[in-house]
Structure formats: structure tokens, C-alpha cells
Protein backbone atom coordinates (compact mmCIF):
# COMPACT_ATOMS: atom_id res chain seq x y z
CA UNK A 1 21.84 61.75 -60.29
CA UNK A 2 20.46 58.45 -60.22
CA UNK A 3 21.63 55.83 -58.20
CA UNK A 4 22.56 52.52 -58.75
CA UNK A 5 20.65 49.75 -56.95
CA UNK A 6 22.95 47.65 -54.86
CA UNK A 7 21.27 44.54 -56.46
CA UNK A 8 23.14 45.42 -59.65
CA UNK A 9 26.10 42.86 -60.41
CA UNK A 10 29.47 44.98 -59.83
CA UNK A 11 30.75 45.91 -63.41
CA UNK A 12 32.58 42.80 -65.77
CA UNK A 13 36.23 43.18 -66.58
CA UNK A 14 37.22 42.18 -69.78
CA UNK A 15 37.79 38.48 -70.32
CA UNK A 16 41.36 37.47 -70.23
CA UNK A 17 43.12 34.66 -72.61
CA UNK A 18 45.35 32.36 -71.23
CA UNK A 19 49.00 33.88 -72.14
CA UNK A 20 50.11 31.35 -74.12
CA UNK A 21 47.25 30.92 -76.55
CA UNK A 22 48.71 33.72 -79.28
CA UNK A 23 52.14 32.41 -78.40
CA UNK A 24 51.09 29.38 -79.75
CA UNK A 25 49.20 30.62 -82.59
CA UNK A 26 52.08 32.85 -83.67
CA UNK A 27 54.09 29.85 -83.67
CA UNK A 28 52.04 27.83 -85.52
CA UNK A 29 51.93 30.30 -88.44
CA UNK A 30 55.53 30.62 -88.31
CA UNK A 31 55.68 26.62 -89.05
CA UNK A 32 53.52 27.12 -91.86
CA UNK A 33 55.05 29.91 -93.46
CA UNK A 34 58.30 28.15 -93.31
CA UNK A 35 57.14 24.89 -94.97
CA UNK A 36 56.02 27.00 -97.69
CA UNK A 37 59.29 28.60 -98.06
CA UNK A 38 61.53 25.78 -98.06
CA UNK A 39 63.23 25.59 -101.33
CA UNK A 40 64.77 21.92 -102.74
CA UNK A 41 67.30 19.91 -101.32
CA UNK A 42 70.39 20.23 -102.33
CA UNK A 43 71.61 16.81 -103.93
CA UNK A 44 73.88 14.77 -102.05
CA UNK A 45 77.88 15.97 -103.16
CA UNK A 46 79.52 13.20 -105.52
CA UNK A 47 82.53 11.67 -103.89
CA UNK A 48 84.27 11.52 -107.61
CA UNK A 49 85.80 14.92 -108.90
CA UNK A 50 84.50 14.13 -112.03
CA UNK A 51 81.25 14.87 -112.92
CA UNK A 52 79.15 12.06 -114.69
CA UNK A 53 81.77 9.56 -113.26
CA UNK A 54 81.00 6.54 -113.99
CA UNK A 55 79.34 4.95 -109.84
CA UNK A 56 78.04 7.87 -108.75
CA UNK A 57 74.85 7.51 -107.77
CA UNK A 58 72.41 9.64 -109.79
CA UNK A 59 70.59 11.83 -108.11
CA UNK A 60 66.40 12.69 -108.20
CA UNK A 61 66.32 14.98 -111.20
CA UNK A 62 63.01 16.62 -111.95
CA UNK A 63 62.13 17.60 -115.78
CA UNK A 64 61.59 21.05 -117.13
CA UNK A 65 59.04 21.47 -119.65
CA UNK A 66 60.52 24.33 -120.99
CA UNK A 67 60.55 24.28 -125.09
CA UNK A 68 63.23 27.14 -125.50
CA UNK A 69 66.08 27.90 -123.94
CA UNK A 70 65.00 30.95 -122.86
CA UNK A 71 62.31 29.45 -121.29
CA UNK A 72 64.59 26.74 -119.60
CA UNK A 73 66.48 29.61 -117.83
CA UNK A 74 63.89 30.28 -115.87
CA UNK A 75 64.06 26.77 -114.55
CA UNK A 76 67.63 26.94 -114.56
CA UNK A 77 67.67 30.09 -112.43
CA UNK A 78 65.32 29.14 -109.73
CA UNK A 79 67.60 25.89 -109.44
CA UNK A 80 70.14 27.85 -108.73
CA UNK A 81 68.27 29.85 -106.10
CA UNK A 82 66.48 26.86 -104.39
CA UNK A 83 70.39 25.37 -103.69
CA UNK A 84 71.99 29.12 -103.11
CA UNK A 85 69.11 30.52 -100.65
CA UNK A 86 71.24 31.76 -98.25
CA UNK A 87 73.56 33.80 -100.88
CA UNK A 88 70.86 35.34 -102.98
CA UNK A 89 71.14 39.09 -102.82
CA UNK A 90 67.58 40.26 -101.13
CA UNK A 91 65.78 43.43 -102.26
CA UNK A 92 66.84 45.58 -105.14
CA UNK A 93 70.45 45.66 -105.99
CA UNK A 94 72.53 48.72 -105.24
CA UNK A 95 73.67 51.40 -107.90
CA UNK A 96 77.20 49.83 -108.42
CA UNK A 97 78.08 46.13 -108.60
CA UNK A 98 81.23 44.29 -107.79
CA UNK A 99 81.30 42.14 -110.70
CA UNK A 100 78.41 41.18 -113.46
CA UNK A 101 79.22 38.34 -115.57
CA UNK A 102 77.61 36.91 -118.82
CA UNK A 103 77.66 32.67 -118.52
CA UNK A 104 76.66 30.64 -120.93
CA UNK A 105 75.93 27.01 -119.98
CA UNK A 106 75.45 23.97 -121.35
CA UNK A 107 72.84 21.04 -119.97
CA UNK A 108 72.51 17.63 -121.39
CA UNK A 109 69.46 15.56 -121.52
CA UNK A 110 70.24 14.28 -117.76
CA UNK A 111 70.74 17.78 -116.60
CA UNK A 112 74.67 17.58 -115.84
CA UNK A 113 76.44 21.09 -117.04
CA UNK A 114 78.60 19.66 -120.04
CA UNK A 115 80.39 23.47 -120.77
CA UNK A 116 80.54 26.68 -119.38
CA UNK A 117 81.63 29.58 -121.81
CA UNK A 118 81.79 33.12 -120.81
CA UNK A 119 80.31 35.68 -122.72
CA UNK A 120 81.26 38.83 -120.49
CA UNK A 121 83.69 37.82 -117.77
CA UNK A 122 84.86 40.02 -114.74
CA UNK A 123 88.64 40.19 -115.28
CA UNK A 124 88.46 42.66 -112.80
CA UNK A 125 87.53 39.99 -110.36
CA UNK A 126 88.90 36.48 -110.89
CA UNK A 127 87.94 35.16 -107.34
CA UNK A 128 84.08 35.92 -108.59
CA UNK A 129 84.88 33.73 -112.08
CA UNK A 130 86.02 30.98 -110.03
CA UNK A 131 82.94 30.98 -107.63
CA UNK A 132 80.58 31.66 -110.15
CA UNK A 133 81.54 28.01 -112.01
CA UNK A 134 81.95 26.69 -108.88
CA UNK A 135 78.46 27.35 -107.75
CA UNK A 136 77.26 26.14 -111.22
CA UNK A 137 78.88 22.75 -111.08
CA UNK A 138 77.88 22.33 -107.73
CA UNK A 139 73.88 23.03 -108.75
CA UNK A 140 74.36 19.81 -110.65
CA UNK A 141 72.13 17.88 -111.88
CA UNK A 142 69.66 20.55 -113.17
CA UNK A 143 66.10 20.34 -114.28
CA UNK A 144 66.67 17.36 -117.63
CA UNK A 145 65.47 19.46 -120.65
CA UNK A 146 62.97 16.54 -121.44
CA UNK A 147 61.26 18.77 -124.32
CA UNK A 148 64.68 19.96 -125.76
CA UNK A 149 66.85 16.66 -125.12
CA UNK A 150 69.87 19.15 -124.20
CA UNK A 151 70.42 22.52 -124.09
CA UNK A 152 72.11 25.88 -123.55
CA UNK A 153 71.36 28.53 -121.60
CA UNK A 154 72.88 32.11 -121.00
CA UNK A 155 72.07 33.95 -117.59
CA UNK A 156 74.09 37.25 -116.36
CA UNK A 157 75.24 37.48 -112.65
CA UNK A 158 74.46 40.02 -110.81
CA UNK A 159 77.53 40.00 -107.71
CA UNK A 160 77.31 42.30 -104.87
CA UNK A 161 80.66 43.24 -102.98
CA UNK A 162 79.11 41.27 -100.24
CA UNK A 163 79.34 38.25 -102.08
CA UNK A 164 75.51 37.64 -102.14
CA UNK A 165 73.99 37.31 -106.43
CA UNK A 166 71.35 37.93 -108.22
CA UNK A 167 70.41 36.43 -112.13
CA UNK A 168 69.44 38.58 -114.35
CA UNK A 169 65.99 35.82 -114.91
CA UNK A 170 65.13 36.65 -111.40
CA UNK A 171 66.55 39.85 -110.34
CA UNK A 172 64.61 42.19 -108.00
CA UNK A 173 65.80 45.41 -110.05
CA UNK A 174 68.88 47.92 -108.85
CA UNK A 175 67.88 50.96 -107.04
């Protein structure tokens, strides 16, 4: 066996990183990735009950350049889900829904909802109904259909028993 000189340097541990450097790192990241993931702000709620009063204050009110309705329901839906984050149904939906709904809604050409019609309401479920239109109203103003100077767009709600939706635009699928 051959021996080791004694004028060898004793053997290096590893070099160790101060603690808090991937702490910080992780943190950092996590900043990031929330910035990306903020969605709009919700406009500021009108003190009148009716909307389009006459003094309220408009609010900022970007344009879709949708040329279809169909198309604007897109914009519509992810309007809905910047302002509803926090109720939007995550992952596929299960087997068997509490309520779907068929809505048809009407924008004019400063995105204020003018109508709301349904198409396939959930009798079964009038407290849904009422929420549903509430939410709606509330989304108000929407993307101004600048290419379509109003318009109207159909979407179907998806409603989970937990009270958390999907739209149909922008569903994630049932399992």
C-alpha cells in the first residue's frame, strides 16, 4: 500500500453556499412568476345602480379586434377570467355538474352589457342564474368591439357544486 506523504494538503470538503443564497433565488423567481400571472384589474365598482348612468366615471376599456362574435368570445371569456381568478374552476371538470347554463350577451360599442338572454337556463338552480348575471354585470365594461361597433356573444357556464366556473371558450375539459 502506498503511503501518503505528510506534505500532502489534508483532503478539501466541498464548498459550502451561504444558506440564504437559494432562499433568495427561490424567491426571486416566485416574484417573477407572479408578475406574469397577474391578470387585469378589476374596474373600480360604480356608485350608481344603473349601469351607463349618466356621472360615472368611465373606466379604461381596452379594444378587441375580434371581427366575429365568435371570435369576440374569446375576449369576452378571458375578461371574465382576468376579474373572476379566484372562482375559476382549476383542472378538468368533474363527470357531473351542478348547473350549465347557455347566456347570451349583448355588448355595445363601449363595452357595457346592454341584454342578457338565456338560451339554456338552470331552473334547477336559480341561486346559479342570479350569480351568473351578477358576475356578468359586474365584468363591466368589456373589451369595446371596435371592429364590430356592438355585439353579441353566447358562452355556456360550466358551474361546479363548489361554486367555482368554467366557459365553455376556455374550459380545461371534464374528466
Amino acid at each position: 500500500m502506498p503511503q501518503q506523504s505528510s506534505d500532502a494538503p489534508p483532503p478539501r470538503e466541498p464548498a459550502r453556499r451561504p444558506f440564504w443564497l437559494p432562499a433568495s433565488l427561490m424567491a426571486m423567481v416566485a416574484a417573477i412568476v407572479a408578475a406574469c400571472k397577474s391578470g387585469p384589474q378589476a374596474p373600480p365598482p360604480q356608485d350608481s345602480g344603473v349601469p351607463g348612468a349618466a356621472g360615472a366615471a368611465p373606466a379604461a376599456v381596452r379594444a378587441s379586434a375580434a371581427a366575429t362574435p365568435r371570435a369576440y368570445r374569446q375576449d369576452a371569456a378571458r375578461h371574465l377570467y382576468g376579474l373572476n381568478a379566484q372562482r375559476i374552476y382549476q383542472g378538468k371538470l368533474p363527470p357531473l355538474l351542478y348547473a350549465i347554463g347557455v347566456l347570451e350577451v349583448d355588448i355595445d360599442r363601449n363595452g357595457r352589457v346592454t341584454a342578457l338572454r338565456w338560451m339554456r337556463a338552470p331552473r334547477h338552480a336559480p341561486e346559479v342564474v342570479a350569480e351568473i348575471e351578477r358576475t356578468v354585470r359586474a365584468a363591466a365594461p368589456f373589451p369595446m368591439p371596435a371592429r364590430m361597433q356592438r355585439v353579441t356573444y353566447t358562452d355556456t357556464w360550466l358551474w361546479d357544486k363548489s361554486g367555482n366556473f368554467q366557459l365553455d371558450t376556455l374550459t380545461e375539459g371534464q374528466l
